[in-house]
N, C-alpha and C. Protein backbone atom coordinates (compact mmCIF):
# COMPACT_ATOMS: atom_id res chain seq x y z
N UNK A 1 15.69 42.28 11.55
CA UNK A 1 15.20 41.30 12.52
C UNK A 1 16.30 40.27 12.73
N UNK A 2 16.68 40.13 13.96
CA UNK A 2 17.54 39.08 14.60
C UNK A 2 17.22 37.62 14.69
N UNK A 3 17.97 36.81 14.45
CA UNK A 3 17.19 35.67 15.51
C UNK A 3 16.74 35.24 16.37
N UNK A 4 17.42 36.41 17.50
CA UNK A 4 16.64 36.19 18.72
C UNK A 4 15.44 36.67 19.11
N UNK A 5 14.86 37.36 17.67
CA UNK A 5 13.89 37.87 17.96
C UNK A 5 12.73 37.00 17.44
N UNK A 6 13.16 35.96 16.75
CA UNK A 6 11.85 34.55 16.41
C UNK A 6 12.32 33.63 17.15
N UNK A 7 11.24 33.27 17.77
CA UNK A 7 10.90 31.92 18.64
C UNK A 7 10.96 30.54 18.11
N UNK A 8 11.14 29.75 18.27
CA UNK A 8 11.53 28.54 17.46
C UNK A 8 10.05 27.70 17.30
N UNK A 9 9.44 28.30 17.13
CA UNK A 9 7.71 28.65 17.23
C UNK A 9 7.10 29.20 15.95
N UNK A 10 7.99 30.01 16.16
CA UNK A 10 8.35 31.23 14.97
C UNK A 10 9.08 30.53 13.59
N UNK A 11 9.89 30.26 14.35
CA UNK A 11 10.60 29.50 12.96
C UNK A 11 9.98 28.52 12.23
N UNK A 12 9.58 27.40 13.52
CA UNK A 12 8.58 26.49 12.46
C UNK A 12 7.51 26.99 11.70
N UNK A 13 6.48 28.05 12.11
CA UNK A 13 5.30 29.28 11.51
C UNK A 13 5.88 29.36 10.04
N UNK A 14 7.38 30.19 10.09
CA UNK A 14 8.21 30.47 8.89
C UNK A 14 8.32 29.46 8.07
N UNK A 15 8.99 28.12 8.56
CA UNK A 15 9.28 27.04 7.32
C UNK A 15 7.92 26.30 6.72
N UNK A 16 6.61 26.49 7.44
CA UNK A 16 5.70 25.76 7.23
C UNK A 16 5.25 26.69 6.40
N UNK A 17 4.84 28.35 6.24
CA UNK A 17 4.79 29.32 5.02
C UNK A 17 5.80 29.00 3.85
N UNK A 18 7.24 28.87 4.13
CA UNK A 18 8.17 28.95 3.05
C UNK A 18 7.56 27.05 2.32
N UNK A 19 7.43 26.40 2.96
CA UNK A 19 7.22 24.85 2.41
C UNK A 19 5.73 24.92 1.77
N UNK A 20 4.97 25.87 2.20
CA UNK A 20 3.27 26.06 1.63
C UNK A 20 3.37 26.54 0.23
N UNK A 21 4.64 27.68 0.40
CA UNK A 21 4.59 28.40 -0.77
C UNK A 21 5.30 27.65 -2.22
N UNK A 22 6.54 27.04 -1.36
CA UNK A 22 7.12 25.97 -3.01
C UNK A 22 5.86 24.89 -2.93
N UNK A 23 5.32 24.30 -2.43
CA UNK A 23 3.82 23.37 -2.78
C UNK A 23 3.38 24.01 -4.22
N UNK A 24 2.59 25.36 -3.49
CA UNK A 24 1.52 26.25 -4.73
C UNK A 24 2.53 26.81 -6.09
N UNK A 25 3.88 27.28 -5.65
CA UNK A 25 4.61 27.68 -6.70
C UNK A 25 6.09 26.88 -7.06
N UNK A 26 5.84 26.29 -7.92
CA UNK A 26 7.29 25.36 -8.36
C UNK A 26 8.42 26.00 -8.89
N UNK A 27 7.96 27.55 -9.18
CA UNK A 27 8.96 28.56 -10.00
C UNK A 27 10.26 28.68 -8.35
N UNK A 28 9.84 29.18 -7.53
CA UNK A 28 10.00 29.15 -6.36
C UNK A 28 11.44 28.35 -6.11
N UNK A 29 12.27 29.62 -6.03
CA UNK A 29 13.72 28.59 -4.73
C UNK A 29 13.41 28.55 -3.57
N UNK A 30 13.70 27.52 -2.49
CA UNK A 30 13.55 27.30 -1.39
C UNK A 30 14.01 28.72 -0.33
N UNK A 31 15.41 28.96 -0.89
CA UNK A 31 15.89 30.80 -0.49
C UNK A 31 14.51 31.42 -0.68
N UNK A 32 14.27 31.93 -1.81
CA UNK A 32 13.07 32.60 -2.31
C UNK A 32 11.92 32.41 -1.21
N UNK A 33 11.55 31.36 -1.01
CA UNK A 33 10.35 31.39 -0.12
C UNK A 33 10.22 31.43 1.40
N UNK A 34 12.05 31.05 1.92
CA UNK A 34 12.14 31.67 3.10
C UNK A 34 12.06 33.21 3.13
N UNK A 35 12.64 33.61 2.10
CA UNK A 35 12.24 35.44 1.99
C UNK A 35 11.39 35.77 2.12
N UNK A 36 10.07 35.39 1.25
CA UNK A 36 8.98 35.93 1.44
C UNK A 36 8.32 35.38 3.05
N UNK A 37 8.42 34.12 3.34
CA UNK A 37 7.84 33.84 4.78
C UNK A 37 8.05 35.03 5.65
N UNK A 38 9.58 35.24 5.80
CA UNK A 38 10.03 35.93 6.83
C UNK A 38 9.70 37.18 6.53
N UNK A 39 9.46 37.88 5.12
CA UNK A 39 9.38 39.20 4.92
C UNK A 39 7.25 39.71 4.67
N UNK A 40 6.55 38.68 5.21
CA UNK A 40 5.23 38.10 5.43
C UNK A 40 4.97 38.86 6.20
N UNK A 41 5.30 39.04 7.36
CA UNK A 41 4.25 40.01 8.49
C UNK A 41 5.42 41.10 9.26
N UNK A 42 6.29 41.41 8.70
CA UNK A 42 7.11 42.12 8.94
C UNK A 42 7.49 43.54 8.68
N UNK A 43 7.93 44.53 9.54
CA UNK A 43 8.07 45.82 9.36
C UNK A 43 9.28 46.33 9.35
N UNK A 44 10.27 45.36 9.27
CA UNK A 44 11.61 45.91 9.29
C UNK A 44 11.92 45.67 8.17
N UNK A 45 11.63 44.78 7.16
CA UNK A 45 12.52 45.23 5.74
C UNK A 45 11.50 45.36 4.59
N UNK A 46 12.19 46.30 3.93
CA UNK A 46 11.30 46.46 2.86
C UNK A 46 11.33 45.46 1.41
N UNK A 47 12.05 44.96 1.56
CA UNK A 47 12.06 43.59 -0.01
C UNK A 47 13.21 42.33 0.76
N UNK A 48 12.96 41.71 0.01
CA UNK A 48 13.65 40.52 -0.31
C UNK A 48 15.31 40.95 0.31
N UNK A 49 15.80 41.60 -0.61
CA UNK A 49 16.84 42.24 -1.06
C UNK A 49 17.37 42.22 0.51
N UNK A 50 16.76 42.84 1.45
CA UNK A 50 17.20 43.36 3.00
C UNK A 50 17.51 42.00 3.72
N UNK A 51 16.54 40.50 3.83
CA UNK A 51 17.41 39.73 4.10
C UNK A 51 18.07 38.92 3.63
N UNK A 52 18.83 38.69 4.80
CA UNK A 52 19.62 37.48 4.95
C UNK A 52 19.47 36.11 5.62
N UNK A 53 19.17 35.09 4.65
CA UNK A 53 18.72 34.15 5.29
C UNK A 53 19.61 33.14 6.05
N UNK A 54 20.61 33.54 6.11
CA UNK A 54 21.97 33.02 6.72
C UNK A 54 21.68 33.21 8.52
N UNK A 55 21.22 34.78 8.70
CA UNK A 55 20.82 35.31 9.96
C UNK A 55 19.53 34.04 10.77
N UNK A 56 19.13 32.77 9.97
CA UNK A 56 18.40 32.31 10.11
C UNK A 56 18.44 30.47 10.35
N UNK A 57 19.41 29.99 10.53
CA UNK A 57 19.88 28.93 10.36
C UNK A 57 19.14 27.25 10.47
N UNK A 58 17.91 28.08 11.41
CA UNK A 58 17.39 26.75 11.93
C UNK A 58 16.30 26.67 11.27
N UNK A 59 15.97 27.72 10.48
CA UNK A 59 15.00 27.80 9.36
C UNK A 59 15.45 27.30 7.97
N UNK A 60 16.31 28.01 7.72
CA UNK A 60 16.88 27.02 6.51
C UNK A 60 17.36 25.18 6.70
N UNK A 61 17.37 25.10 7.74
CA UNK A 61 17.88 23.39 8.28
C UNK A 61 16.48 22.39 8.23
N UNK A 62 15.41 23.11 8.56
CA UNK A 62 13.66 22.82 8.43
C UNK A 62 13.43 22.56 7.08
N UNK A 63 13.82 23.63 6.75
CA UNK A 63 13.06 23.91 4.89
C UNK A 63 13.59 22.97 3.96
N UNK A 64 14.79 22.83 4.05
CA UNK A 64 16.02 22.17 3.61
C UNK A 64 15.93 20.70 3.93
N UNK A 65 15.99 20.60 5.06
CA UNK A 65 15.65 19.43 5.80
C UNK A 65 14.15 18.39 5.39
N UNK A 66 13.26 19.02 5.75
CA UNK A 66 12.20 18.71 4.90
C UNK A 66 12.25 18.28 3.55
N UNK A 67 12.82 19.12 2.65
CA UNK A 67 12.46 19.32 1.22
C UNK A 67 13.43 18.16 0.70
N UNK A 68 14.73 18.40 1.02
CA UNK A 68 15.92 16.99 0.72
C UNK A 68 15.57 15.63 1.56
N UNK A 69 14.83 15.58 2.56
CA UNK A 69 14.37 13.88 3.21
C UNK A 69 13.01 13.81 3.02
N UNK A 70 12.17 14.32 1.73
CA UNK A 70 10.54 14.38 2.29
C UNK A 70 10.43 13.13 2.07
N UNK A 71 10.99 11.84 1.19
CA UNK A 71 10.54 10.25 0.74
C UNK A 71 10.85 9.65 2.26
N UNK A 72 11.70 10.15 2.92
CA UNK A 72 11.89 9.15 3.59
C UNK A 72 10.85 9.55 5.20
N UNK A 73 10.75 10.69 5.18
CA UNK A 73 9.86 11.72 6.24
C UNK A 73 8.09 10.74 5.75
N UNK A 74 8.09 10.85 4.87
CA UNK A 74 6.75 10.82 3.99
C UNK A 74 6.53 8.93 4.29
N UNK A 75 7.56 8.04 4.10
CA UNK A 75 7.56 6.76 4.77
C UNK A 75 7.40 6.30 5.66
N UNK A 76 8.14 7.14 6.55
CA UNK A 76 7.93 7.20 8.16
C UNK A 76 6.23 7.37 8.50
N UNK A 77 6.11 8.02 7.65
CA UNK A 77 4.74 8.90 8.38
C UNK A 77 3.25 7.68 7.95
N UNK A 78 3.94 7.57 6.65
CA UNK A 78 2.54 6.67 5.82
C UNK A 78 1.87 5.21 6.75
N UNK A 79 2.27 4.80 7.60
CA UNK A 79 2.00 3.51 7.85
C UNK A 79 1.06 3.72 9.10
N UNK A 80 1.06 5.16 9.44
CA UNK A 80 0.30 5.76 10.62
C UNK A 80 -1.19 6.45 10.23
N UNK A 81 -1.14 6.81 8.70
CA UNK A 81 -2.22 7.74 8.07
C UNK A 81 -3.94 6.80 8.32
N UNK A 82 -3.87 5.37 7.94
CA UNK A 82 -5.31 4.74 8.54
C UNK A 82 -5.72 4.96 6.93
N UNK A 83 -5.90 4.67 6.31
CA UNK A 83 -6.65 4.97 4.83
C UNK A 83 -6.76 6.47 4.32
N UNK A 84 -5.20 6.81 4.13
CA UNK A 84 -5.08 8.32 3.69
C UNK A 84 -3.52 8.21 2.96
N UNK A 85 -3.54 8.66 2.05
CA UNK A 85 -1.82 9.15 1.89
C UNK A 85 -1.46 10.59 1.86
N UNK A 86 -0.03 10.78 2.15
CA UNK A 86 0.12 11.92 2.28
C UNK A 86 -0.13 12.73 0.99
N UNK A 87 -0.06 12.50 0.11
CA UNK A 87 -1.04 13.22 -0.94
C UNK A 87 -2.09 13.85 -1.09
N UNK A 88 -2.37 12.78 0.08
CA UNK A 88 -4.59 13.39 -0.09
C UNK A 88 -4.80 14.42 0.84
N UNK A 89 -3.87 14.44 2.41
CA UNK A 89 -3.28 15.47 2.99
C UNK A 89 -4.09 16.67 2.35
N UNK A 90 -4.74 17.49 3.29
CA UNK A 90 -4.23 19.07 3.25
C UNK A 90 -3.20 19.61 3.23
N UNK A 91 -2.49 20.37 2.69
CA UNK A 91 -1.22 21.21 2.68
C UNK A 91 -0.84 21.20 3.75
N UNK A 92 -1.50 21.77 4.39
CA UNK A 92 -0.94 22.56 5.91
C UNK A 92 -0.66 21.20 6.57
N UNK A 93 -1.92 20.10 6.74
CA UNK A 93 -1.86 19.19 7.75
C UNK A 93 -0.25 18.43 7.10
N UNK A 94 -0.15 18.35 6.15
CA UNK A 94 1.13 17.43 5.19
C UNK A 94 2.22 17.97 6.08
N UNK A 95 2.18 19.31 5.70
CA UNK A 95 3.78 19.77 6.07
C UNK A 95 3.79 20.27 7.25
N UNK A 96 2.86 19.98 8.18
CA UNK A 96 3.32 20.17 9.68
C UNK A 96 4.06 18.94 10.45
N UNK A 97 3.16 18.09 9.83
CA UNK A 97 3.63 16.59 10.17
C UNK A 97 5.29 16.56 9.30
N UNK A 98 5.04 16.69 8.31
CA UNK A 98 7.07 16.48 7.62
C UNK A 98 7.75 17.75 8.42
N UNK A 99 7.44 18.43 8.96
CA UNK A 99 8.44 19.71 9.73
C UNK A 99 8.84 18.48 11.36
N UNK A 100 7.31 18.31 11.54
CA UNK A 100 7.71 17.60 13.08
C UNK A 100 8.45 16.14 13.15
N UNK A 101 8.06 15.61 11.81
CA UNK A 101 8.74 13.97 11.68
C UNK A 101 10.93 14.96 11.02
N UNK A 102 10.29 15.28 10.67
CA UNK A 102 12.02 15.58 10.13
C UNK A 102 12.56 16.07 11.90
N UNK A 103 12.08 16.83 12.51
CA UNK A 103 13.09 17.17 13.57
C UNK A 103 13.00 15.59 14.33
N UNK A 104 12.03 15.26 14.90
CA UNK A 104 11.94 13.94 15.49
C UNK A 104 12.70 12.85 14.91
N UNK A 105 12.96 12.47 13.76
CA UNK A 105 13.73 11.39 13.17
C UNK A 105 15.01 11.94 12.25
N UNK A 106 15.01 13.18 11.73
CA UNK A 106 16.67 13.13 11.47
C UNK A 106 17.53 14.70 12.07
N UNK A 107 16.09 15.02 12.95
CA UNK A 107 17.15 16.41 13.68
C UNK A 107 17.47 16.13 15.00
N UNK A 108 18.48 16.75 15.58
CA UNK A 108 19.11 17.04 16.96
C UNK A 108 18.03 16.42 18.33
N UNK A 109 17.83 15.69 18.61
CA UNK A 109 16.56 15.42 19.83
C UNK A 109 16.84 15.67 20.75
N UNK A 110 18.12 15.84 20.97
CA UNK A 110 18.98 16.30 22.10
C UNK A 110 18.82 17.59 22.16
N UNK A 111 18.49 19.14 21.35
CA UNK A 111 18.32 20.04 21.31
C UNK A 111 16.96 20.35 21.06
N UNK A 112 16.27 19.49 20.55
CA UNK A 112 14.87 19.34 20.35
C UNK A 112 14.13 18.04 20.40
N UNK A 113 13.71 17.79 21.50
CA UNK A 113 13.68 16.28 22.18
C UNK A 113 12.16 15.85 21.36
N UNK A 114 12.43 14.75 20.93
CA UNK A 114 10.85 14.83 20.28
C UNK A 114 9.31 14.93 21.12
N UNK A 115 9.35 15.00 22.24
CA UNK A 115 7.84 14.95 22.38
C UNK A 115 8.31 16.84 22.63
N UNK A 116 8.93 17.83 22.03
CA UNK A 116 8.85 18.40 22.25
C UNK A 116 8.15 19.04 20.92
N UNK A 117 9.14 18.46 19.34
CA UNK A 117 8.62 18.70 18.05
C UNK A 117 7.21 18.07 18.20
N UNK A 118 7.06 17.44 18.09
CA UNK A 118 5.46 16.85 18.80
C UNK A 118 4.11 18.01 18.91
N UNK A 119 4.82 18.07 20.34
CA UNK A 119 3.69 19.10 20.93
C UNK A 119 3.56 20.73 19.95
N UNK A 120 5.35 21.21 19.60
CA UNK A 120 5.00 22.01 18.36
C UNK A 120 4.10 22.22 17.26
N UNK A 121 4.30 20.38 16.61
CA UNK A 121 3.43 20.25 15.37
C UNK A 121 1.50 20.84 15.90
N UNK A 122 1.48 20.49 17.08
CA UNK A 122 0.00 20.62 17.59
C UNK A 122 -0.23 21.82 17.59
N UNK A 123 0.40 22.46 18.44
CA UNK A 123 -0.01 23.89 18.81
C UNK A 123 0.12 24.51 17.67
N UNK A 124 0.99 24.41 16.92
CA UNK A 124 1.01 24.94 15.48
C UNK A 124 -0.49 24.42 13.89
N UNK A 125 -0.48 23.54 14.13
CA UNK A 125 -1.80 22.96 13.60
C UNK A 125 -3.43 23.95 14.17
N UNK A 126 -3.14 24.12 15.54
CA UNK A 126 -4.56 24.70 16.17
C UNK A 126 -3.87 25.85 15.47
N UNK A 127 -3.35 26.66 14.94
CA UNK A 127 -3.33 27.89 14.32
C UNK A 127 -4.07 27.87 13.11
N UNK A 128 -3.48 26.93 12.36
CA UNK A 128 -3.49 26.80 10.88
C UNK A 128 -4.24 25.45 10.34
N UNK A 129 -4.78 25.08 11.43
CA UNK A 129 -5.62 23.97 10.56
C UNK A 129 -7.25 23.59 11.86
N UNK A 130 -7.66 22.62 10.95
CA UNK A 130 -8.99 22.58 12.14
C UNK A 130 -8.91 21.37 13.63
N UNK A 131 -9.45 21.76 14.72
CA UNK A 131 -9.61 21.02 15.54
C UNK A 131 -9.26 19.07 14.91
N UNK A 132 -10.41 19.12 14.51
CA UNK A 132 -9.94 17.78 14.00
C UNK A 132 -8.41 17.34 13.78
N UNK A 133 -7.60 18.03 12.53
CA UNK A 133 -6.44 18.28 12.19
C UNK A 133 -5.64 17.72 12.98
N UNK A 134 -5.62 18.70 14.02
CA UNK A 134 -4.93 18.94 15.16
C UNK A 134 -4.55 17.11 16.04
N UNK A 135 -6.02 16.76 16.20
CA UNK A 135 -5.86 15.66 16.44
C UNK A 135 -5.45 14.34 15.63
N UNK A 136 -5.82 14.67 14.78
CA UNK A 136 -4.74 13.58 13.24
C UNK A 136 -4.12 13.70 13.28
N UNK A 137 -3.05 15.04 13.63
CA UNK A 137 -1.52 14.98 13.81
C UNK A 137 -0.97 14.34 15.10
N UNK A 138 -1.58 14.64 15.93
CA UNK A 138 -1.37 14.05 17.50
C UNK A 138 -1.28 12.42 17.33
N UNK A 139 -2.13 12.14 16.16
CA UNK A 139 -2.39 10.37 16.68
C UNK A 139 -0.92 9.90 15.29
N UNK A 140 -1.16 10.62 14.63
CA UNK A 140 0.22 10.32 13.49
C UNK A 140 1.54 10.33 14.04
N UNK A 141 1.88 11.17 14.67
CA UNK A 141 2.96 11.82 14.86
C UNK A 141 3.60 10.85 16.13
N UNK A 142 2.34 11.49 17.83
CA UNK A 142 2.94 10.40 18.36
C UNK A 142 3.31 9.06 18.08
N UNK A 143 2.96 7.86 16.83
CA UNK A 143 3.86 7.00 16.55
C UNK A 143 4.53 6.52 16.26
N UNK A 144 5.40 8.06 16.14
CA UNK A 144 6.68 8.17 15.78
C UNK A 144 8.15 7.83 16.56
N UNK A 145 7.58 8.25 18.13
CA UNK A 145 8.20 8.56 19.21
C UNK A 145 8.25 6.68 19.98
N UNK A 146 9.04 6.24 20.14
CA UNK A 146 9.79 5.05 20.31
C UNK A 146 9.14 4.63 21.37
N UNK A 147 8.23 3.06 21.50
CA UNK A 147 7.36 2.93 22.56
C UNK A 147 8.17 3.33 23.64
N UNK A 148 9.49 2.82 24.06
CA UNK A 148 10.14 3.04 25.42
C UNK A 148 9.85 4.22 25.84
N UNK A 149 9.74 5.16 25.37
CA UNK A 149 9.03 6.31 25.56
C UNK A 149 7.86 7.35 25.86
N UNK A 150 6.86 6.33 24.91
CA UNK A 150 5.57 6.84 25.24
C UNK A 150 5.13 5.93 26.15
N UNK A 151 4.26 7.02 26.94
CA UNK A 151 3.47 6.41 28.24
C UNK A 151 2.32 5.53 28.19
């Protein structure tokens, strides 16, 4: 499997599995759990062993990204939660929001403009988490995005 064959849709799907999985397992290298993400619903390789997570760059920059800024991702985010910390978080709801605050505040916006990570974190949430969710991330997240900006 290529890169051009995951969607950057896809990729976030991937780092939010690989970031679920070091949560539940601490044995777990960050490599390690992009392997298994990517090797998760897949028919082209048969183990670990087959990829290469190099072939993958913007996934490892997420995972990575995330995992080396989560204090300061996790700061950003806290002053928006309303009587919650990210602790008390669901998994999923936690690390959709640190995938979308990490691209929005220390990734490329110019290549990924934030109300674009934004709207990702959402549509990605209605997969993997509940209606509600969905909208806790929407009200978190957008106040992230710099009033000059929001409408």
């Amino acid at each position: 499997m290529s890169t051009s064959r995951l969607t950057r849709r896809e990729i976030r799907e991937k780092a939010l599995q690989a970031l679920f999985q070091l949560k539940t397992n601490e044995e777990l290298t960050p490599e390690e759990a992009i392997k298994q993400a990517l090797l998760s619903d897949s028919e082209e390789w048969n183990s670990e062993e087959d990829i290469e997570i190099q072939e993958y760059p913007y996934l490892v920059t997420l995972v990575h990204g995330v995992l080396d800024n989560q204090a300061a991702i996790d700061e950003a985010i806290q002053p928006y939660l309303k009587n919650w910390t990210v602790g008390r978080l669901a998994k999923a709801d936690a690390l959709i929001m640190q995938i979308a605050a990490y691209e929005m505040l220390l990734g490329d916006t110019e290549q990924v403009p934030q109300r674009v990570a934004l709207n990702e974190a959402i549509e990605i949430s209605k997969l993997y988490c509940d209606e509600q969710s969905s909208k806790f991330i929407n009200g978190v997240l957008s106040n992230l995005i710099p009033k000059t900006e929001n409408p």
